[in-house]
Every structure is written in C-alpha cells, then in structure tokens.
Protein backbone atom coordinates (compact mmCIF):
# COMPACT_ATOMS: atom_id res chain seq x y z
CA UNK A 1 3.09 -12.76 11.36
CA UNK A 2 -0.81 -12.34 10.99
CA UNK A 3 -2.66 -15.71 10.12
CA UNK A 4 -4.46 -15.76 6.62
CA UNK A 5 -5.47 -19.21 6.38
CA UNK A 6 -8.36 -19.42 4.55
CA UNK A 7 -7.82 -16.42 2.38
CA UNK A 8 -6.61 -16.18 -1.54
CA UNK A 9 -3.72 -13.66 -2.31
CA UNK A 10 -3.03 -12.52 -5.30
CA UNK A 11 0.55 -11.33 -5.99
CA UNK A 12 1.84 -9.57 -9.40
CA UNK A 13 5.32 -10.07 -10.58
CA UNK A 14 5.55 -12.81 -8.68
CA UNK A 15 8.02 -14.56 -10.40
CA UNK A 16 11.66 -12.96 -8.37
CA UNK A 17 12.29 -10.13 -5.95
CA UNK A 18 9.91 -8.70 -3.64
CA UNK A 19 7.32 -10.51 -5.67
CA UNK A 20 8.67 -13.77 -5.10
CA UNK A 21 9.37 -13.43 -1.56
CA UNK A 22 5.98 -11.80 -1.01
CA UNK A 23 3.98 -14.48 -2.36
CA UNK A 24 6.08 -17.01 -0.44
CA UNK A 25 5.22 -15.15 2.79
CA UNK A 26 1.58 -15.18 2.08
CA UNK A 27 1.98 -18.77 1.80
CA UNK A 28 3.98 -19.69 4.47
CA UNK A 29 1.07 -17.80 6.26
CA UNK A 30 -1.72 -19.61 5.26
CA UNK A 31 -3.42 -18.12 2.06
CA UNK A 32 -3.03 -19.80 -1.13
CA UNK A 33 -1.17 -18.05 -3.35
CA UNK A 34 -2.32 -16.60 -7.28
CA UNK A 35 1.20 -16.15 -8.98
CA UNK A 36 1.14 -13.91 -11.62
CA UNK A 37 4.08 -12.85 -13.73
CA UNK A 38 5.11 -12.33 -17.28
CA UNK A 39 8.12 -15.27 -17.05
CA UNK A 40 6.60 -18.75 -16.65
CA UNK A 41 9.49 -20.23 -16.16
CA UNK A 42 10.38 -18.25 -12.88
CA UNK A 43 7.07 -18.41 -11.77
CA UNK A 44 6.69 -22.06 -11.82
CA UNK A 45 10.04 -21.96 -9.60
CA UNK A 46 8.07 -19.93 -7.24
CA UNK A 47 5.28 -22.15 -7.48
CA UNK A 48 7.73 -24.74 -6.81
CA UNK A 49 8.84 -23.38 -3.50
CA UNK A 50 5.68 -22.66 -1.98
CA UNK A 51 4.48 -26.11 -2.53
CA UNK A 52 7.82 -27.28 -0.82
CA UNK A 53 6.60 -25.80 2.00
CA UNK A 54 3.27 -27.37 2.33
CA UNK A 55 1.83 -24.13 0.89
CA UNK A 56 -0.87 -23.68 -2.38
CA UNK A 57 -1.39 -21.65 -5.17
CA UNK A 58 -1.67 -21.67 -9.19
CA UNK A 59 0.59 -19.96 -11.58
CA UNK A 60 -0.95 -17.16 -14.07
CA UNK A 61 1.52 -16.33 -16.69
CA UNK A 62 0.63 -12.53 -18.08
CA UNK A 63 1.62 -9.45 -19.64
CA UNK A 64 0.14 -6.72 -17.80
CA UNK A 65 0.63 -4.26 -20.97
CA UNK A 66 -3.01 -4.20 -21.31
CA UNK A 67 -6.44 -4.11 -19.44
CA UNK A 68 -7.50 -7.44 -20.69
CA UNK A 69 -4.60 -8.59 -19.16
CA UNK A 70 -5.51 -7.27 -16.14
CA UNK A 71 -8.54 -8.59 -16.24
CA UNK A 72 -7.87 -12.28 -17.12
CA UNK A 73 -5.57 -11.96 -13.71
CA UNK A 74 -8.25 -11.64 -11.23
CA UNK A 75 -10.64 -14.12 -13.20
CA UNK A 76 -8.29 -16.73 -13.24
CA UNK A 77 -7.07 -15.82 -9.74
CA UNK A 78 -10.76 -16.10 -8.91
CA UNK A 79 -11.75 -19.57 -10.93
CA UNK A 80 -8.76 -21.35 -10.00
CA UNK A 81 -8.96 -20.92 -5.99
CA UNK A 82 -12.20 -19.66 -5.55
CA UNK A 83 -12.13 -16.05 -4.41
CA UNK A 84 -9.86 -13.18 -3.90
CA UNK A 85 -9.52 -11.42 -0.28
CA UNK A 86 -5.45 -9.61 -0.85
CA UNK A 87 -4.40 -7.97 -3.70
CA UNK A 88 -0.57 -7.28 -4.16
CA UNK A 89 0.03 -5.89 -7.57
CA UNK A 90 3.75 -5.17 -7.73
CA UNK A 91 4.62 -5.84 -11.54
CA UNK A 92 6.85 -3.92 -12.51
CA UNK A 93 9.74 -2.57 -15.06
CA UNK A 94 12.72 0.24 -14.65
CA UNK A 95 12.37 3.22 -16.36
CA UNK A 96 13.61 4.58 -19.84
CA UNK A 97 17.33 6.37 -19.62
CA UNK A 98 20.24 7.48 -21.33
CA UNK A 99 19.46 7.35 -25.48
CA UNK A 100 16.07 6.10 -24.32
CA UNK A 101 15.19 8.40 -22.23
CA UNK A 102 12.47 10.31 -24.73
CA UNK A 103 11.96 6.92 -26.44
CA UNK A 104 8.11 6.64 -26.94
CA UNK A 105 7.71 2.96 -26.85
CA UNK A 106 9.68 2.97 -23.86
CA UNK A 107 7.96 5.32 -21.61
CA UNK A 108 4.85 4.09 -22.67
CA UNK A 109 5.93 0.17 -21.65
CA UNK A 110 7.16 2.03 -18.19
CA UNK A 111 3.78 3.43 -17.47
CA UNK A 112 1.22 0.86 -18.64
CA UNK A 113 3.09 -2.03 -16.72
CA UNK A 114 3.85 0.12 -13.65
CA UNK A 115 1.07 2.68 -13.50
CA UNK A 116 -1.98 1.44 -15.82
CA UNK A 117 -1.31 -2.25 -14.72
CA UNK A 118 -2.36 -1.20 -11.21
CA UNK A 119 -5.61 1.21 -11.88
CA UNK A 120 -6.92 -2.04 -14.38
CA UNK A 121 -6.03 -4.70 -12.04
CA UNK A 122 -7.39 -2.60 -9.31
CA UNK A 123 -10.59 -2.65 -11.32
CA UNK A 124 -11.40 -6.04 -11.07
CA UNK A 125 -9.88 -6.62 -7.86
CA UNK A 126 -12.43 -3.80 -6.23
CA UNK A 127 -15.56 -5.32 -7.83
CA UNK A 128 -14.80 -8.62 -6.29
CA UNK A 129 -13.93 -7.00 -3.25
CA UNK A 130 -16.84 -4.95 -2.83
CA UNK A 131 -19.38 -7.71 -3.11
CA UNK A 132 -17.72 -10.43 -1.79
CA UNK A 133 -17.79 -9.10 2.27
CA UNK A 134 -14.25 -6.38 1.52
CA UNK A 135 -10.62 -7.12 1.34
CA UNK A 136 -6.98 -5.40 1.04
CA UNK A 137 -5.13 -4.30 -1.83
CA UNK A 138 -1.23 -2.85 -1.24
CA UNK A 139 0.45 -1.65 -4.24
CA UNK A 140 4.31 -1.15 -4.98
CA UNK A 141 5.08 2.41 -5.60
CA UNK A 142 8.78 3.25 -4.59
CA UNK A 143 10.56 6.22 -3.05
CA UNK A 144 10.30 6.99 -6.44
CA UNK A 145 6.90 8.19 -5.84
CA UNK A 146 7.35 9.98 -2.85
CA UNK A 147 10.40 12.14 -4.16
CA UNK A 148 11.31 13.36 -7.20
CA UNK A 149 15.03 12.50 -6.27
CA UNK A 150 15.75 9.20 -7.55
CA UNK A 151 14.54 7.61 -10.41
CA UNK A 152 13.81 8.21 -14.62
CA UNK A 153 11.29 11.07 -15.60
CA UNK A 154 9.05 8.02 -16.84
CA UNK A 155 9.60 5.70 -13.85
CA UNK A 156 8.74 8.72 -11.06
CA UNK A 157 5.84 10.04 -13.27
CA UNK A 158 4.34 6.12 -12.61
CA UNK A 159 5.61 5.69 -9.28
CA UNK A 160 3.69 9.17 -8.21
CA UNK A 161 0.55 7.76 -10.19
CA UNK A 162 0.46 4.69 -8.15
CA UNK A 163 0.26 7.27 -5.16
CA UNK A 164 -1.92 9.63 -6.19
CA UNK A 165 -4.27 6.96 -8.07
CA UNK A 166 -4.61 4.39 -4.58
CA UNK A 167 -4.75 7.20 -2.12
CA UNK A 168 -7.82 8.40 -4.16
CA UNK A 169 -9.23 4.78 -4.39
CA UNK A 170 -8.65 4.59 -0.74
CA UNK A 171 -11.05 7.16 0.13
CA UNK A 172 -13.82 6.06 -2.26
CA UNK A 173 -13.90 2.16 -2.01
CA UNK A 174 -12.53 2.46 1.75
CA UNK A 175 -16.33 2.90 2.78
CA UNK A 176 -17.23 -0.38 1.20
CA UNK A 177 -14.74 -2.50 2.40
CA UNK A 178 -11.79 -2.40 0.50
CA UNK A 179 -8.55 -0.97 2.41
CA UNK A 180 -5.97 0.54 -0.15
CA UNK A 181 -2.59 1.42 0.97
CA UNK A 182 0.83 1.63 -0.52
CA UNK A 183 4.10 0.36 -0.16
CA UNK A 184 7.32 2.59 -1.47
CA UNK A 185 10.46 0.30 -1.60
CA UNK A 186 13.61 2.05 -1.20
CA UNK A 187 16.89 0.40 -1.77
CA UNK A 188 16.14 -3.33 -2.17
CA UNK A 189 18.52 -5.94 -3.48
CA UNK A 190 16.81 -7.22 -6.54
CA UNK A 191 17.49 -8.17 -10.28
CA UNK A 192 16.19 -4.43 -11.13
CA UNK A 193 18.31 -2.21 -8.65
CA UNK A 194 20.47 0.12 -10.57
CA UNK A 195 20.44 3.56 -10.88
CA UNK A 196 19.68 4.39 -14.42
CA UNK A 197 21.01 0.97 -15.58
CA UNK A 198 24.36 1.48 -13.74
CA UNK A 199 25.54 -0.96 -10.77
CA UNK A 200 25.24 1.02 -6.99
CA UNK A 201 28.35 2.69 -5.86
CA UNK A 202 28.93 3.84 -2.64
CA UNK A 203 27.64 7.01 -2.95
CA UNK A 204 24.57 5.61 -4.47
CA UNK A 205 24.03 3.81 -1.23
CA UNK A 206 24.76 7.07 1.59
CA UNK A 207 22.26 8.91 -1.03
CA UNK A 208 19.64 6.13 -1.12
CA UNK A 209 20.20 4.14 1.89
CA UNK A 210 21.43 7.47 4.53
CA UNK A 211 21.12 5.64 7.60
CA UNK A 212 21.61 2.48 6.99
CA UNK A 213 24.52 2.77 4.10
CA UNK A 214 22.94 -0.85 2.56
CA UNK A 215 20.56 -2.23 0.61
CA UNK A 216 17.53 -3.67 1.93
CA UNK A 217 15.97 -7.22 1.20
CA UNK A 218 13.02 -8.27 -0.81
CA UNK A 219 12.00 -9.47 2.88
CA UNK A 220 11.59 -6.33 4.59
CA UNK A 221 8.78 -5.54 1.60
CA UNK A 222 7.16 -8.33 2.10
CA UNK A 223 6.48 -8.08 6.11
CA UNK A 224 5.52 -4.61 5.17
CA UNK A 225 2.98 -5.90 2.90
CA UNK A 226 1.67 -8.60 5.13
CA UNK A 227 0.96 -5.80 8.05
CA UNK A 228 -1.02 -3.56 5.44
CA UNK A 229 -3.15 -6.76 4.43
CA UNK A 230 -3.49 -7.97 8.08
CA UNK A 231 -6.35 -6.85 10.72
CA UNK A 232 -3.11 -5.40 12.45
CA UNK A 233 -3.24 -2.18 10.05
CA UNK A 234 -7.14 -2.03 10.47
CA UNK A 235 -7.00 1.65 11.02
CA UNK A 236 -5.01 2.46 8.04
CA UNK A 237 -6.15 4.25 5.25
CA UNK A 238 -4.29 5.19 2.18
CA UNK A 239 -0.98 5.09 3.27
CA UNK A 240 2.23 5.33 1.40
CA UNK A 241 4.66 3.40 3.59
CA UNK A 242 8.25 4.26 2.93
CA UNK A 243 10.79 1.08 3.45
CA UNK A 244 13.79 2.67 2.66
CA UNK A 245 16.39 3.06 4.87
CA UNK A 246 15.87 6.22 6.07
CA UNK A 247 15.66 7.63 2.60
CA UNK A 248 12.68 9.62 3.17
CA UNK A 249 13.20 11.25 6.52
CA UNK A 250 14.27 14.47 4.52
C-alpha cells in the first residue's frame, strides 16, 4: 500500500460499503480522512473506526441532490483539515425499476446523486486541485457504465455519464495536474447489490461474476482506488478500471 501521510482524502458515501472501507484504507494509510455521506449516524461509525485505529478525519453529513451540496463538501473538507490532495466521490443510489421504472422523481434522484453529484463535486475539487500544486480524483462508475448489460435504463445512463464525463475531464485538467480516472465495480457485496431490487441467484452470479462465480468485497474497490490515487498509477490517464470478476472480458 502507497504511503499518503500528509495528504487529505476526501471520500463520498462514506458512511458503508466500498465507501466505508475506502475511507478506512486511506486512513490506515496515512491521510486524514473527509467523510461525507447523507446518514450521520453511519458515518460517525466510520468516523469511529478510523479513529480506533490511530487514524483522523471529520464527518460531513450531505445530500448530494444538489450543487450547493457539492460545494459545501469540498469547503468543509477543505476548512476542517486544511486542504484537499484525493478525491473519491462514490455516492451513490440504485436505479428506478419495476412500477418505477419511468417514475420521474426517481430517475431524476438516480442521476443527480450518481451522475450530477460527480461533475459538481468535481467542480470544486478541480479548482482546488489546480492551484494548490495537482492531485487525484477516482470516481465510482460500475460495469454498469461500461456495458449496457446489467443495470436500470436510469442507473446505466449515469453510470456511462460518469465515464464519458471523467474521461473528458481527464484530458483537459490532466495538463494541470489533476489525474482523473475511474473505477467500475462489478459484483461487490454491499447493502445495494441486487439486481433490480431482487436478491442474487446463482445465475445472477455466472452472469455477473463469470470467472469467479462470487461476489467481490468492498476491499478489492478500495485497493483499486488507492493505486489510481497513488504515484504507482502516475502514467494513467482516464481510465475506467473494471473490478469485476471477469465480467468485462467479453
């Protein structure tokens, strides 16, 4: 694991699953740790257990919905430890199905907290960036956004947004310091892994999971993310790393 002592992470939907472990690896790597989520409750348990480790950080309750939102993130992220170097902005909801599957409110909660959420925090996270001496940004996308496969007409019309929207980023802020990649979770065991709503069977797992036949945990994200932040991945650009099992080798 790279060494980021010294440096300020900030992690979105922090508060459980590959947020949560995320921000905990951050921590247990030396950066202190801005927590944001929309449940304070859960994020002050993840608060709890970086601290148990010897770790730091500060809790930022928030609704991504809307650009202020976004916004008050990074600010707060910036006035409570002093900077911002990572950016990990992984918030995120499951899509709109069954009855709701053409439901307005729906579809527009699915792409302002998973799509819009990202470009606005991205924003602020880019200006800091840029004139503070650079930094890293990884967002969560999914195989969702590499395929159009798996996943709710609302959730894969986000999902490819985050793509399309950080691999053009990449390219313009790249120059200045800023490295933008992606991350595309397959099959992780977390509180949101269903398809459409409905528990995995097994065939949900050889279609998902082909190699591997399992789910994958909120760990194997999180290393991924560290690399992408980390000197190691110097050389890469605008990436949309698949974790997933072998999903996306067809």
């Amino acid at each position: 694991m790279s060494d980021f002592s010294g440096k300020i992470a900030l992690v979105t939907g922090a508060g459980s699953g590959i947020g949560r472990e995320t921000a905990l690896f951050f921590a247990r790597a030396g950066a202190r740790v801005a927590c944001a989520d929309i449940n304070p409750d859960a994020l002050d348990e993840t608060l709890g257990f970086i601290r148990q480790k010897g770790g730091d950080g500060i809790a930022i309750p928030a609704d991504l919905s809307t650009p202020e939102a976004c916004e008050m993130v990074v600010a707060k992220t910036i006035e409570g430890l002093g900077g911002l170097h990572h950016a990990f902005n992984n918030a995120g909801v499951a899509g709109s199905f069954g009855d709701r599957l053409w439901d307005a409110d729906g579809i527009h909660r699915t792409l302002s907290i998973n799509l819009e959420a990202v470009i606005w925090g991205m924003k602020h996270q880019i200006a800091h960036m840029v004139g503070n001496g650079g930094g890293t940004i990884v967002n969560t996308a999914s195989i969702a956004g590499i395929s159009g496969n798996v996943g709710t007409l609302d959730y894969t019309a986000a999902k490819h947004g985050v793509v399309g929207f950080s691999k053009a980023a990449a390219m313009m802020y790249g120059p200045q310091g800023v490295r933008i990649n992606i991350v595309c979770p397959g099959l992780i065991q977390t509180g949101m892994t269903t398809i459409e709503g409905r528990p995995i069977t097994e065939a949900g797992l050889k279609k998902l999971s082909p190699v591997t036949g399992q789910m994958g945990e909120p760990a194997d994200i999180a290393e991924a993310v560290l690399w992408l932040s980390s000197p190691k991945s110097k050389f890469v650009y605008g990436v949309a790393l698949p974790v997933d099992g072998g999903f996306s080798i067809n």
